[in-house]
PDB file of N, CA and C in Angstrom:
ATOM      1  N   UNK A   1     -29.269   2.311  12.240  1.00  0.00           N
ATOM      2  CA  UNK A   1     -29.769   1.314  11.302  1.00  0.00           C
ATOM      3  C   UNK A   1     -29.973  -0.007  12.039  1.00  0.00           C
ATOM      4  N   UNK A   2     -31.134  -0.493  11.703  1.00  0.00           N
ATOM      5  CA  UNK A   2     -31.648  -1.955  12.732  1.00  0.00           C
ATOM      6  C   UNK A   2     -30.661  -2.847  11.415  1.00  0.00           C
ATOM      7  N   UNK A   3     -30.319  -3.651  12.789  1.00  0.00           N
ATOM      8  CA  UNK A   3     -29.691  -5.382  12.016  1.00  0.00           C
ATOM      9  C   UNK A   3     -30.600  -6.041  11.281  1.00  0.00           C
ATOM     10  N   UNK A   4     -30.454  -6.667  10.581  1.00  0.00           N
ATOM     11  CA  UNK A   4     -31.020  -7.426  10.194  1.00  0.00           C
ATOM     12  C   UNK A   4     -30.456  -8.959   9.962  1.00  0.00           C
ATOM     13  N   UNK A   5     -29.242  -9.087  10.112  1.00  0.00           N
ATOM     14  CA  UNK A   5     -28.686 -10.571   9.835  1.00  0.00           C
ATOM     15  C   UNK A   5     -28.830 -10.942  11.096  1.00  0.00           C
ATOM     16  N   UNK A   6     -29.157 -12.045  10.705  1.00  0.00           N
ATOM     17  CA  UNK A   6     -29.526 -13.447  12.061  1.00  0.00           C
ATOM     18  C   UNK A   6     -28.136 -13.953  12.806  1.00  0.00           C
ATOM     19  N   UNK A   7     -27.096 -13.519  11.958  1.00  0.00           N
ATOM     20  CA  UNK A   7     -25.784 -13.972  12.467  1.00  0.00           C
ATOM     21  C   UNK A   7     -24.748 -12.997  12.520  1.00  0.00           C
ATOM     22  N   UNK A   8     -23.864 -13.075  13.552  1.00  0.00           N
ATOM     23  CA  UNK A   8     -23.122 -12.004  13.449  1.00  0.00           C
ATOM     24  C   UNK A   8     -21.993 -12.617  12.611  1.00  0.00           C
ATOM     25  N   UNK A   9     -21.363 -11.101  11.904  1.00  0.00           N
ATOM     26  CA  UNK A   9     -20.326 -10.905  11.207  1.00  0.00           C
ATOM     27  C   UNK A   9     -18.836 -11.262  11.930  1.00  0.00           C
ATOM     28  N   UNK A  10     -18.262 -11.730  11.359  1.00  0.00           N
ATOM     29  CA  UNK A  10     -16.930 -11.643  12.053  1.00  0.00           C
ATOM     30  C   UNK A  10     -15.591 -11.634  10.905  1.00  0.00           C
ATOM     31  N   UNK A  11     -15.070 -10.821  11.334  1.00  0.00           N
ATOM     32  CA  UNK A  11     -13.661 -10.508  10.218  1.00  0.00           C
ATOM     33  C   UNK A  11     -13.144 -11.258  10.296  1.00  0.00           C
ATOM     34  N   UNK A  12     -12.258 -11.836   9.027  1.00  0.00           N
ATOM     35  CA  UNK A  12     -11.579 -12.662   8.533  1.00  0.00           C
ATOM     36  C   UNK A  12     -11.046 -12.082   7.446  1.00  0.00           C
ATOM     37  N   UNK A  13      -9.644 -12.255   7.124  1.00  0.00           N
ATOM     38  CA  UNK A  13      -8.960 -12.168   5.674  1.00  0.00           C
ATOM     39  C   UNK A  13      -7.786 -13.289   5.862  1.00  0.00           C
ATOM     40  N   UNK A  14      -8.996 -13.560   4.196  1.00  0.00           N
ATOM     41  CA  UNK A  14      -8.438 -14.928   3.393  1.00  0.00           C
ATOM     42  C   UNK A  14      -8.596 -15.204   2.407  1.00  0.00           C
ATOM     43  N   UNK A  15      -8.321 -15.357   1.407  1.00  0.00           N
ATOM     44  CA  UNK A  15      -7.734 -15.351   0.135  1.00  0.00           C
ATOM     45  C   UNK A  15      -7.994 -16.873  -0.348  1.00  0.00           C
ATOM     46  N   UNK A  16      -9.357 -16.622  -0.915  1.00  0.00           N
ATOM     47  CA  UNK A  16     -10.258 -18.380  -1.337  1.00  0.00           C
ATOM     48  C   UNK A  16     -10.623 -18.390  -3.205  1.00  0.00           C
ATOM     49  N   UNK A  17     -10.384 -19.273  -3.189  1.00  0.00           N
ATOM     50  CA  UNK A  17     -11.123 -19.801  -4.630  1.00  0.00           C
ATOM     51  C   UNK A  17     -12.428 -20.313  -4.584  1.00  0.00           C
ATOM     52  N   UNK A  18     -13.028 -19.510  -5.891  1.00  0.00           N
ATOM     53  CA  UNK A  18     -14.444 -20.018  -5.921  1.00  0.00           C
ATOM     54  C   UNK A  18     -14.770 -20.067  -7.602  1.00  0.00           C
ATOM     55  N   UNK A  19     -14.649 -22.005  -7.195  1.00  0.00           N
ATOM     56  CA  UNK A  19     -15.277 -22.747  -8.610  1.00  0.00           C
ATOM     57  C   UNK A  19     -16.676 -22.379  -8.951  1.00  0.00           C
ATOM     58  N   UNK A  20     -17.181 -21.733 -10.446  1.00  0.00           N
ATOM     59  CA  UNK A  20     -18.146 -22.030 -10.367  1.00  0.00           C
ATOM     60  C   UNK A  20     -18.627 -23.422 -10.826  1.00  0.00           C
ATOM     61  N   UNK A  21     -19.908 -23.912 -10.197  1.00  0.00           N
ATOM     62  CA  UNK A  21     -21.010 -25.135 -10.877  1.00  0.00           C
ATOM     63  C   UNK A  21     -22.447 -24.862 -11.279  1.00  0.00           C
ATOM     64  N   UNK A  22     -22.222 -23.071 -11.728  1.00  0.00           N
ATOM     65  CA  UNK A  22     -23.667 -23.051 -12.306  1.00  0.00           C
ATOM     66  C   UNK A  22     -23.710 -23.354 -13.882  1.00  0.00           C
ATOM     67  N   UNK A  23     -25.038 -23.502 -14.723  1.00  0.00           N
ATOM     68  CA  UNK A  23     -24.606 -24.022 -15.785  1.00  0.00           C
ATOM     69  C   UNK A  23     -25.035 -22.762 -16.634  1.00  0.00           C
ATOM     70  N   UNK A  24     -24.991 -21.865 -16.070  1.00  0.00           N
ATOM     71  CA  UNK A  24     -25.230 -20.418 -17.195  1.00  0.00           C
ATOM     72  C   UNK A  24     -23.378 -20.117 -17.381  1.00  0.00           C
ATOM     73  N   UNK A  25     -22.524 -20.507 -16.584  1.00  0.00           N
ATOM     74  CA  UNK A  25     -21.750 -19.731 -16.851  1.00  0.00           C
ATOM     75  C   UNK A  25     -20.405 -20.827 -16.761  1.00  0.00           C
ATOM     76  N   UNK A  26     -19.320 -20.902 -17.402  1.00  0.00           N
ATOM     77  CA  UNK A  26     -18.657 -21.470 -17.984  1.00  0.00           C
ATOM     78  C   UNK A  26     -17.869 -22.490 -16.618  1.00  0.00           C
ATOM     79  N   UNK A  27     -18.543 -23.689 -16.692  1.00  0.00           N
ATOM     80  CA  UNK A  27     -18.320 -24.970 -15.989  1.00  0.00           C
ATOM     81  C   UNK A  27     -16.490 -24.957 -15.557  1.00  0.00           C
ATOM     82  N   UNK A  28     -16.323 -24.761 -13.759  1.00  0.00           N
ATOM     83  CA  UNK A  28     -15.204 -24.876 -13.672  1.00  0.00           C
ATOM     84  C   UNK A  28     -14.468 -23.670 -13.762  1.00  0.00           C
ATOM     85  N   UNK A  29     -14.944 -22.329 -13.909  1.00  0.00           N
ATOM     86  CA  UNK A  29     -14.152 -21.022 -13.842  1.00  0.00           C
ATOM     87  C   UNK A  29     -14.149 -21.032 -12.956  1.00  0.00           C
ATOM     88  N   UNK A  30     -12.872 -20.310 -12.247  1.00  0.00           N
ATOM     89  CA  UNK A  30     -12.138 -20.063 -10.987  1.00  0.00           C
ATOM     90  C   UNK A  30     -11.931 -19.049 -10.742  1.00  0.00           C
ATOM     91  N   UNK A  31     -12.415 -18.295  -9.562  1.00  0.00           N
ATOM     92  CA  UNK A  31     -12.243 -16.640  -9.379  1.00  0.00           C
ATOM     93  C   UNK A  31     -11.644 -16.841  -7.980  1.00  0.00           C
ATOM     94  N   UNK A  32     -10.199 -16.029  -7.661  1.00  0.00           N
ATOM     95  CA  UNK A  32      -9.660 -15.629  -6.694  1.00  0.00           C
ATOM     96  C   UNK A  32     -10.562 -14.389  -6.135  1.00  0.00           C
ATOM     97  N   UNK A  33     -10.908 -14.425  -4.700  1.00  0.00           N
ATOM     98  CA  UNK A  33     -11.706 -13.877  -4.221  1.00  0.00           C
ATOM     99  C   UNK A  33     -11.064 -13.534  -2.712  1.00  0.00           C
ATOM    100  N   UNK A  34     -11.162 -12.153  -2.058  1.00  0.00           N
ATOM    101  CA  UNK A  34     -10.682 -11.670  -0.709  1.00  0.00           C
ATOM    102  C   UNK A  34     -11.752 -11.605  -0.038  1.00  0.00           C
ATOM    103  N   UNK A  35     -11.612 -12.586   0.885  1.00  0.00           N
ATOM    104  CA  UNK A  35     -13.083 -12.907   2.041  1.00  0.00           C
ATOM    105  C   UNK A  35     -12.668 -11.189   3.290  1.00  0.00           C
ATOM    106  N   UNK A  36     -13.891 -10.708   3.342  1.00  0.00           N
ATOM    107  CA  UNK A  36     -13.897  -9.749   4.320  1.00  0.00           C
ATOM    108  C   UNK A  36     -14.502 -10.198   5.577  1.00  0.00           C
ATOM    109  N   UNK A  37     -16.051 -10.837   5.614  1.00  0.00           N
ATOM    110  CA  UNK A  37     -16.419 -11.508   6.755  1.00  0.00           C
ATOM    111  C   UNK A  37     -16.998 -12.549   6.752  1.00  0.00           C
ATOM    112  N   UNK A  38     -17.257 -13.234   7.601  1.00  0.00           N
ATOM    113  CA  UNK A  38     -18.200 -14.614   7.666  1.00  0.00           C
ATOM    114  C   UNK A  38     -19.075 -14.544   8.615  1.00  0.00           C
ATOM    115  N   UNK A  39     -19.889 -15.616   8.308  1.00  0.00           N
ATOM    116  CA  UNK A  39     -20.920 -15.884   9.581  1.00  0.00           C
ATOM    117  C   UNK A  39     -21.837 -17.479   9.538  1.00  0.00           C
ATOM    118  N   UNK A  40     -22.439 -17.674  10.711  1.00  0.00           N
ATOM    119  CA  UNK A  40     -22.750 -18.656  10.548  1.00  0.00           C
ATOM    120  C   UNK A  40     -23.643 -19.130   9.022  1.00  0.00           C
ATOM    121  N   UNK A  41     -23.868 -18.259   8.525  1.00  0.00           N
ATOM    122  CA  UNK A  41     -25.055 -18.012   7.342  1.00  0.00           C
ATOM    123  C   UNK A  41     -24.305 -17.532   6.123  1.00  0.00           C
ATOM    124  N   UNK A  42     -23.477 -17.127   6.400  1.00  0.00           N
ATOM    125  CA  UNK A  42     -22.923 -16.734   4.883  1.00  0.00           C
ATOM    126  C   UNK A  42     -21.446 -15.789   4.753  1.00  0.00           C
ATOM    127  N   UNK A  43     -20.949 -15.326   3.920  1.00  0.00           N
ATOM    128  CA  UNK A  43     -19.741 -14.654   3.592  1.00  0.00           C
ATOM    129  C   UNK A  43     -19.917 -13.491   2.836  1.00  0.00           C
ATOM    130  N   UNK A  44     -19.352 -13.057   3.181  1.00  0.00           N
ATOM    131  CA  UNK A  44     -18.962 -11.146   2.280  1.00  0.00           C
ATOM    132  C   UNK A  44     -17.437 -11.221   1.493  1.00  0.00           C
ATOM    133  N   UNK A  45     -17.224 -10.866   0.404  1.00  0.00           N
ATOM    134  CA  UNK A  45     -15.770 -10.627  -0.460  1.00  0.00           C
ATOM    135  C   UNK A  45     -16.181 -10.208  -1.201  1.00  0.00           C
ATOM    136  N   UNK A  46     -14.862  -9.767  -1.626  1.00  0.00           N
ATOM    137  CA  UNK A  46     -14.550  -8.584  -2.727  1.00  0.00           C
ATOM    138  C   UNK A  46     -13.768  -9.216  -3.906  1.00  0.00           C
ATOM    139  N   UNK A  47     -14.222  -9.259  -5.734  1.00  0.00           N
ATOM    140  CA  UNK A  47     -13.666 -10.028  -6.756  1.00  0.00           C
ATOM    141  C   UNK A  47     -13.538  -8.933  -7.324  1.00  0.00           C
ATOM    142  N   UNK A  48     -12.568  -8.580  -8.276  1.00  0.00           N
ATOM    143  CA  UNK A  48     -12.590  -7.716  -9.316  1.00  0.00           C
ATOM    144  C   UNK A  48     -12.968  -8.425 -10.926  1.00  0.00           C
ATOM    145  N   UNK A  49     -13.153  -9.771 -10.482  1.00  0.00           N
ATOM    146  CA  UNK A  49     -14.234  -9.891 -12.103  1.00  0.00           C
ATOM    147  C   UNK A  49     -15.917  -9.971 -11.508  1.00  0.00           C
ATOM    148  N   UNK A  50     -16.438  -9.494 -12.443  1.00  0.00           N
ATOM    149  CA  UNK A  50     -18.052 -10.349 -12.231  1.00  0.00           C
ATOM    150  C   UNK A  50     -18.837 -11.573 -12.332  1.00  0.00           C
ATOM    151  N   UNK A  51     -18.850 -11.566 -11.045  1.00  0.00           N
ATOM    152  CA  UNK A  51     -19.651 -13.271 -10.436  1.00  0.00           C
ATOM    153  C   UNK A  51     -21.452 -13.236 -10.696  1.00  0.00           C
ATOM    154  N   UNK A  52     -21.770 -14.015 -11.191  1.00  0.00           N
ATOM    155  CA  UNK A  52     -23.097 -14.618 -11.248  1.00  0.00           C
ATOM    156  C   UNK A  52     -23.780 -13.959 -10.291  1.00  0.00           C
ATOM    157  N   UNK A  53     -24.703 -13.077 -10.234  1.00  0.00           N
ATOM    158  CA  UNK A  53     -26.001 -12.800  -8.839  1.00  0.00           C
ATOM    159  C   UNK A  53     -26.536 -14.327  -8.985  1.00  0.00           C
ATOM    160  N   UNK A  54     -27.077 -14.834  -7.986  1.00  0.00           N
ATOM    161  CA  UNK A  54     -27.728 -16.185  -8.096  1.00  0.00           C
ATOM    162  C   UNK A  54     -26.668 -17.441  -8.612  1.00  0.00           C
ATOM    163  N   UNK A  55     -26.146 -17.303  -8.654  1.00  0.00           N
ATOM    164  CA  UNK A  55     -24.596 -18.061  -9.523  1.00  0.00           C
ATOM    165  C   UNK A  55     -24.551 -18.700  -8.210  1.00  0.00           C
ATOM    166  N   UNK A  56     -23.887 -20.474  -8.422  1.00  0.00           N
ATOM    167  CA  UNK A  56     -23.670 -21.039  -7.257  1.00  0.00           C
ATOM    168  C   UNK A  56     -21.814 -21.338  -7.753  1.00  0.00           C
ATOM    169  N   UNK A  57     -20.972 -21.515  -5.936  1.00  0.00           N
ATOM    170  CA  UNK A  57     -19.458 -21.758  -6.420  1.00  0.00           C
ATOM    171  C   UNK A  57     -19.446 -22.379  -5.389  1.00  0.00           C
ATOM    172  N   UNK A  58     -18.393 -23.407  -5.538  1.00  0.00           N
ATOM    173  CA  UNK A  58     -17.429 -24.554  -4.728  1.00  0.00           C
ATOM    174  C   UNK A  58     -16.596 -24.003  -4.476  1.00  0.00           C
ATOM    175  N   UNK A  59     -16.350 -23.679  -2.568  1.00  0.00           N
ATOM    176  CA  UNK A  59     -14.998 -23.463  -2.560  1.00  0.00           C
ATOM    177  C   UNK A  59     -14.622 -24.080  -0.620  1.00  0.00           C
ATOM    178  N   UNK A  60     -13.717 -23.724  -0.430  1.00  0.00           N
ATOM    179  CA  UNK A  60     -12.900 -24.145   0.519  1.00  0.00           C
ATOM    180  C   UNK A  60     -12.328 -22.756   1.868  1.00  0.00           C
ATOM    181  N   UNK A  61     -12.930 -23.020   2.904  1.00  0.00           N
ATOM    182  CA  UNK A  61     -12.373 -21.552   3.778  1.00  0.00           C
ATOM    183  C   UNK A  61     -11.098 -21.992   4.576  1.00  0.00           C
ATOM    184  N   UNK A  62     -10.103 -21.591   4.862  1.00  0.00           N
ATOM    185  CA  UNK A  62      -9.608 -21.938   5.945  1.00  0.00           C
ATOM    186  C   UNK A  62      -9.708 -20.795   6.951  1.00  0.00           C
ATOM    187  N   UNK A  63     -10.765 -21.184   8.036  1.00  0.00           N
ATOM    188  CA  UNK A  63     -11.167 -20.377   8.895  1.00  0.00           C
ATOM    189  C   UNK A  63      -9.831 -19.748  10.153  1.00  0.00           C
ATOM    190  N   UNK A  64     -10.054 -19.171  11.111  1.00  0.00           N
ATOM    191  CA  UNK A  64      -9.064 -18.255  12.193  1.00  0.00           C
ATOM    192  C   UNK A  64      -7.997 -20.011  13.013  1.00  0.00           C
ATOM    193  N   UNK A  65      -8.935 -20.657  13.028  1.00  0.00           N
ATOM    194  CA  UNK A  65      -8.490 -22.005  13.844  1.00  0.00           C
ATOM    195  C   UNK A  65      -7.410 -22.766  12.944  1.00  0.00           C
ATOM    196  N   UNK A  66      -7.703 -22.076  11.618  1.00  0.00           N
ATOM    197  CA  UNK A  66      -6.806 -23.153  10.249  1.00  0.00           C
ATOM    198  C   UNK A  66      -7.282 -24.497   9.945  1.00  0.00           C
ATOM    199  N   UNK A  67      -8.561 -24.336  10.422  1.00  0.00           N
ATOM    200  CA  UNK A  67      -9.662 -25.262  10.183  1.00  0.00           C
ATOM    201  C   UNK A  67      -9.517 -25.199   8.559  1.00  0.00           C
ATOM    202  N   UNK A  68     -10.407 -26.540   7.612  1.00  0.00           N
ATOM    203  CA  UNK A  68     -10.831 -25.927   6.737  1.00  0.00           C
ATOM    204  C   UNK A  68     -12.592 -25.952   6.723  1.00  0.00           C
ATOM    205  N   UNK A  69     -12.927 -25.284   6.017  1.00  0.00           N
ATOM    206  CA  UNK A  69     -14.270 -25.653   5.688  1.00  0.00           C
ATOM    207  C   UNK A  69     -14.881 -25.661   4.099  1.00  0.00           C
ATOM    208  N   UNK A  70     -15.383 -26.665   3.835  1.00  0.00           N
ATOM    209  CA  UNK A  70     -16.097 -26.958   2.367  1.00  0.00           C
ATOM    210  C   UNK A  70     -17.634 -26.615   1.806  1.00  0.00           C
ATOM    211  N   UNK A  71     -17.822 -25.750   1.515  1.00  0.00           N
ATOM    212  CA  UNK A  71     -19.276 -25.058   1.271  1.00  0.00           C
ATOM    213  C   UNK A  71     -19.279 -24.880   0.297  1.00  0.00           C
ATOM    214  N   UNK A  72     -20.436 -24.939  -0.584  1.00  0.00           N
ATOM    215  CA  UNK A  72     -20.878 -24.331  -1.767  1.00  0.00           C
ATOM    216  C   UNK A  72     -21.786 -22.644  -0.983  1.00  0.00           C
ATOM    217  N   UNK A  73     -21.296 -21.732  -2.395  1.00  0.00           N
ATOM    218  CA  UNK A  73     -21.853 -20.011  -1.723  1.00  0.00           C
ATOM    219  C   UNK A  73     -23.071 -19.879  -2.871  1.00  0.00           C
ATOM    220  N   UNK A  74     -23.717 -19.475  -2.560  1.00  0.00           N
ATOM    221  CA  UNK A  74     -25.085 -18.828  -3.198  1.00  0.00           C
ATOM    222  C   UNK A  74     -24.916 -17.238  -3.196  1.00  0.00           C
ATOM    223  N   UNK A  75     -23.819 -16.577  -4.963  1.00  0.00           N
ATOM    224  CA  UNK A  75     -24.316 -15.012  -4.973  1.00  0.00           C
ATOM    225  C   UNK A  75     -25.092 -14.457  -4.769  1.00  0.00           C
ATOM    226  N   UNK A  76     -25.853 -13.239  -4.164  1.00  0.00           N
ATOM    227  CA  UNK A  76     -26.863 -13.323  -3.705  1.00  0.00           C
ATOM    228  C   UNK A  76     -26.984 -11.447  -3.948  1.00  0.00           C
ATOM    229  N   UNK A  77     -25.801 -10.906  -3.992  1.00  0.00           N
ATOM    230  CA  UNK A  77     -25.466  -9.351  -4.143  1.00  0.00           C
ATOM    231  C   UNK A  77     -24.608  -9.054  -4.466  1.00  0.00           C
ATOM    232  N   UNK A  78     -24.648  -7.752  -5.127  1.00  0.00           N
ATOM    233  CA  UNK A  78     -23.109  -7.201  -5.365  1.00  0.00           C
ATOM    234  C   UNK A  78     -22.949  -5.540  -4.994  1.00  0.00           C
ATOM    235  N   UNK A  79     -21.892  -5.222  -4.784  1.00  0.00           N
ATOM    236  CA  UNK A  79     -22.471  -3.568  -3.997  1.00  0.00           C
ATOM    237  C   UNK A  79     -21.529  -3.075  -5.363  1.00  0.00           C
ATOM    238  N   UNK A  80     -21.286  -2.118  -5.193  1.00  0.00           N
ATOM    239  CA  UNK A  80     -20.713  -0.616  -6.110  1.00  0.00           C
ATOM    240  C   UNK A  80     -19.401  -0.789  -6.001  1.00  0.00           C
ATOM    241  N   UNK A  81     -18.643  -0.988  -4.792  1.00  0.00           N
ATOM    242  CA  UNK A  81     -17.366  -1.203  -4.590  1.00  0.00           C
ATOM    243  C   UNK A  81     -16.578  -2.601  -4.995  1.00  0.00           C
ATOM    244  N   UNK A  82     -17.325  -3.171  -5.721  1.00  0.00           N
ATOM    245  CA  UNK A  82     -17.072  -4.856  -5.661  1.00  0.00           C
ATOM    246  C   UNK A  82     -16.901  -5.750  -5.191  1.00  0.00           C
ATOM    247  N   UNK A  83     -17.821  -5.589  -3.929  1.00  0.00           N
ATOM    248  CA  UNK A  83     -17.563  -6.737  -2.779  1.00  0.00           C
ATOM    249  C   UNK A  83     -19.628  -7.234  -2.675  1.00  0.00           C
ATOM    250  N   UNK A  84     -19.256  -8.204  -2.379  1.00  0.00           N
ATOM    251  CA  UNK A  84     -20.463  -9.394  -2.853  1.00  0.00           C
ATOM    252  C   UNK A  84     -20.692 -10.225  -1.554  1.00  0.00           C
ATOM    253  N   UNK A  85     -22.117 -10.441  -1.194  1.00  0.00           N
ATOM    254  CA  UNK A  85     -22.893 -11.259  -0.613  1.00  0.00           C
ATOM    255  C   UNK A  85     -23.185 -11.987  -0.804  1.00  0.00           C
ATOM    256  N   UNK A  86     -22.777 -13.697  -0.282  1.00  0.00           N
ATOM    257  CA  UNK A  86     -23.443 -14.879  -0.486  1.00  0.00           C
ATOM    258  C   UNK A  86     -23.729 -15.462   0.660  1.00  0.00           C
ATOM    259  N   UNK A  87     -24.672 -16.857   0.445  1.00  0.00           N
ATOM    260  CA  UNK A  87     -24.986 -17.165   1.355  1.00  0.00           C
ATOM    261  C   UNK A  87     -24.411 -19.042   1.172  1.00  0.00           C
ATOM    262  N   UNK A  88     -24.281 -19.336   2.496  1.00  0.00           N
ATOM    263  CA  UNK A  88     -23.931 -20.759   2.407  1.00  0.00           C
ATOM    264  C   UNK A  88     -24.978 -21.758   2.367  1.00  0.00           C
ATOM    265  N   UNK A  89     -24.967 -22.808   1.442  1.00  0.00           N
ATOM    266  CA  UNK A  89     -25.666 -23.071   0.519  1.00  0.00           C
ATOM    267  C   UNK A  89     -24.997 -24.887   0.912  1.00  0.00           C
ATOM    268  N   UNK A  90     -25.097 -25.880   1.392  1.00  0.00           N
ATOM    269  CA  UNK A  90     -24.590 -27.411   1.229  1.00  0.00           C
ATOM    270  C   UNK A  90     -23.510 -27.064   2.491  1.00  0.00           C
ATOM    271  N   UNK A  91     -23.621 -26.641   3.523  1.00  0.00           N
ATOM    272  CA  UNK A  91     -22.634 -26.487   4.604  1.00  0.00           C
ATOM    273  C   UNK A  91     -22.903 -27.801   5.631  1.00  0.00           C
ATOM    274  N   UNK A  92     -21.939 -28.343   5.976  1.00  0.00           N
ATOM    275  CA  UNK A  92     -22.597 -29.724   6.585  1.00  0.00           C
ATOM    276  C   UNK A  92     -22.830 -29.076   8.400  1.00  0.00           C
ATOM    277  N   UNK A  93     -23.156 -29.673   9.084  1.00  0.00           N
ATOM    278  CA  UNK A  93     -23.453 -29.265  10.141  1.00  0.00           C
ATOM    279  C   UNK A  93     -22.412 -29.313  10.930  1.00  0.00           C
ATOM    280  N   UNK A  94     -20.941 -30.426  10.949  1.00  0.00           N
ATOM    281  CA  UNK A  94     -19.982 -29.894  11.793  1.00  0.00           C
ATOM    282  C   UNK A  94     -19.268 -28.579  11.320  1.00  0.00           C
ATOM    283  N   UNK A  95     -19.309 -28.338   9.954  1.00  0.00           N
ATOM    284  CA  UNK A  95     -18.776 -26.921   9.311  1.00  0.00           C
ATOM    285  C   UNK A  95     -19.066 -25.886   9.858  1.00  0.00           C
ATOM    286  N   UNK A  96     -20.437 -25.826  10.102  1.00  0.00           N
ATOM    287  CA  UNK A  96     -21.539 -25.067  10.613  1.00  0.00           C
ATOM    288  C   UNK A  96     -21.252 -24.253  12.105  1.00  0.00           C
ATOM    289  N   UNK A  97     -20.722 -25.486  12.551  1.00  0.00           N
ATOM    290  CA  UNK A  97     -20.839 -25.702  14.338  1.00  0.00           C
ATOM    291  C   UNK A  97     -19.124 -25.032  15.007  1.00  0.00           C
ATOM    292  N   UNK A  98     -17.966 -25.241  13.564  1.00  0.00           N
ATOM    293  CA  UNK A  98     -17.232 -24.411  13.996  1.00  0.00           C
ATOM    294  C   UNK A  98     -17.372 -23.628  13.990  1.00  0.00           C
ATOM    295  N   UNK A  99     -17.983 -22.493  12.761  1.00  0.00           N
ATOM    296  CA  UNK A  99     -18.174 -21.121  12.725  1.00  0.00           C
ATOM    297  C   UNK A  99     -19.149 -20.584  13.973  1.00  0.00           C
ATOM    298  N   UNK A 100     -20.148 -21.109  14.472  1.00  0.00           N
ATOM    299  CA  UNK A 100     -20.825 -21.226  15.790  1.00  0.00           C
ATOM    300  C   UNK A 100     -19.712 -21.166  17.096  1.00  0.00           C
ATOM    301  N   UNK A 101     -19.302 -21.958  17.383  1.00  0.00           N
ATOM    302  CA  UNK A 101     -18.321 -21.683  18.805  1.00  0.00           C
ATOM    303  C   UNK A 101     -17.292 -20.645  18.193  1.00  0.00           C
ATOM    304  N   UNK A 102     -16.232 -20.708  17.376  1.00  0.00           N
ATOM    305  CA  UNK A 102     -15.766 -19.116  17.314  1.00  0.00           C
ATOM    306  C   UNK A 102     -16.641 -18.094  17.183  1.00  0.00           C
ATOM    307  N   UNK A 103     -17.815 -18.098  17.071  1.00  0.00           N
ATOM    308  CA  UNK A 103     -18.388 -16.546  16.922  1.00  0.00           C
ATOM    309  C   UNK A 103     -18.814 -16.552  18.974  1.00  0.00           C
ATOM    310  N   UNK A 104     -18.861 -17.274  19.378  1.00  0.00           N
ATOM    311  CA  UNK A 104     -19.520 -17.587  21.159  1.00  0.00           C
ATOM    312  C   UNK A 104     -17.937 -17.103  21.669  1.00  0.00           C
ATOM    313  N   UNK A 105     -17.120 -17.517  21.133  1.00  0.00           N
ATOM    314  CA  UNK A 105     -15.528 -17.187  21.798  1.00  0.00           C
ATOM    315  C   UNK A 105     -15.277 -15.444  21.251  1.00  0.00           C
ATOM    316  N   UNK A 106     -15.809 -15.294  20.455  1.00  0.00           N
ATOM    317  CA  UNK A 106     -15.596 -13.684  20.025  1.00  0.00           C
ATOM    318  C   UNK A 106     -16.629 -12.570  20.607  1.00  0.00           C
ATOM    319  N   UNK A 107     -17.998 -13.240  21.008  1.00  0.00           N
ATOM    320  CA  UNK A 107     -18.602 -12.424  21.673  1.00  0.00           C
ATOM    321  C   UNK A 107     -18.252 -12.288  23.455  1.00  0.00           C
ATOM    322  N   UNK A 108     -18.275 -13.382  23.769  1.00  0.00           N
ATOM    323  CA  UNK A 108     -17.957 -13.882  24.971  1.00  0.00           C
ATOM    324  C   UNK A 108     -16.552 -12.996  25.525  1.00  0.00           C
ATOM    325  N   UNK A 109     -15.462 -12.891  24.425  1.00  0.00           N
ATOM    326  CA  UNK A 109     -13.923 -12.380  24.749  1.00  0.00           C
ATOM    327  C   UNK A 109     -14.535 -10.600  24.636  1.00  0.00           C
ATOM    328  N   UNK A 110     -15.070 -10.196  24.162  1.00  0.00           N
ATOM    329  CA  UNK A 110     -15.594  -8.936  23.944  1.00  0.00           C
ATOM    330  C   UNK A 110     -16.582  -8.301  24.938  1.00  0.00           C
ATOM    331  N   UNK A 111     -17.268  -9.426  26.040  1.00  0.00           N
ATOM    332  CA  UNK A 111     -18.193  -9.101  27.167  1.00  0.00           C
ATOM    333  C   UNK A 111     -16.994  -9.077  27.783  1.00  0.00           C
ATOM    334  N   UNK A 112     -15.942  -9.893  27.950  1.00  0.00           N
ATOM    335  CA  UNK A 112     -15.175  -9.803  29.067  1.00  0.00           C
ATOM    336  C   UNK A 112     -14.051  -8.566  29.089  1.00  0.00           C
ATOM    337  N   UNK A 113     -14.118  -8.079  27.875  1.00  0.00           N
ATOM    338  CA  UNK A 113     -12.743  -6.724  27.902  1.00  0.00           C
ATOM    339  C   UNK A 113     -13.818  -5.252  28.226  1.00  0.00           C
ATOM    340  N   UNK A 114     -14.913  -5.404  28.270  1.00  0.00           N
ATOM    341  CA  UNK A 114     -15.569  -4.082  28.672  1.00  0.00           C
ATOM    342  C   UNK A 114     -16.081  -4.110  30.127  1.00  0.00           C
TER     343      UNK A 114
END
């Protein structure tokens, strides 16, 4: 199967809240959500309630470094198993730029063990 994401995936588990601020759906609901991966472009997790397709949420990552980072996510999918595709949506550019050098330190550590 050809790639298609512009960014690579990288595992993470972390355990984030995501406010919604869309106005179809009730201002300020809060869904505990298990992040599976990230990337410079967006996030993958798994909710056991149902989130908005197109639905926008406020939330907070604390990335591998214990960084945090502040993004709004853009739903964007949902698969069968209940884990969901969004995309980052208001990410400022130093936010951006961490997820960028850890993904260069994860490819980079992975040229060097083969």
């Amino acid at each position: 199967m050809e790639e298609k994401r512009r960014s690579k995936r990288m595992d993470i588990d972390v355990r984030i809240n995501l406010k919604s601020i869309d106005v179809d759906e009730e201002d300020g609901k809060i869904y505990e959500v298990d992040v599976v991966n990230i990337s410079r472009g967006g996030i993958a997790f798994k909710c056991k309630e149902e989130l908005e397709i197109d639905g926008f949420y406020d939330t907070q990552i604390t990335i591998w470094t214990k960084e945090k980072i502040n993004t709004v996510i853009q739903v964007l999918r949902r698969n069968k198993d209940d884990s969901y595709g969004g995309k980052f949506v208001g990410m400022s550019a130093a936010d951006q730029f961490k997820i960028e050098v850890y993904e260069l330190f994860t490819i980079h550590g992975k040229k060097e063990e083969n």
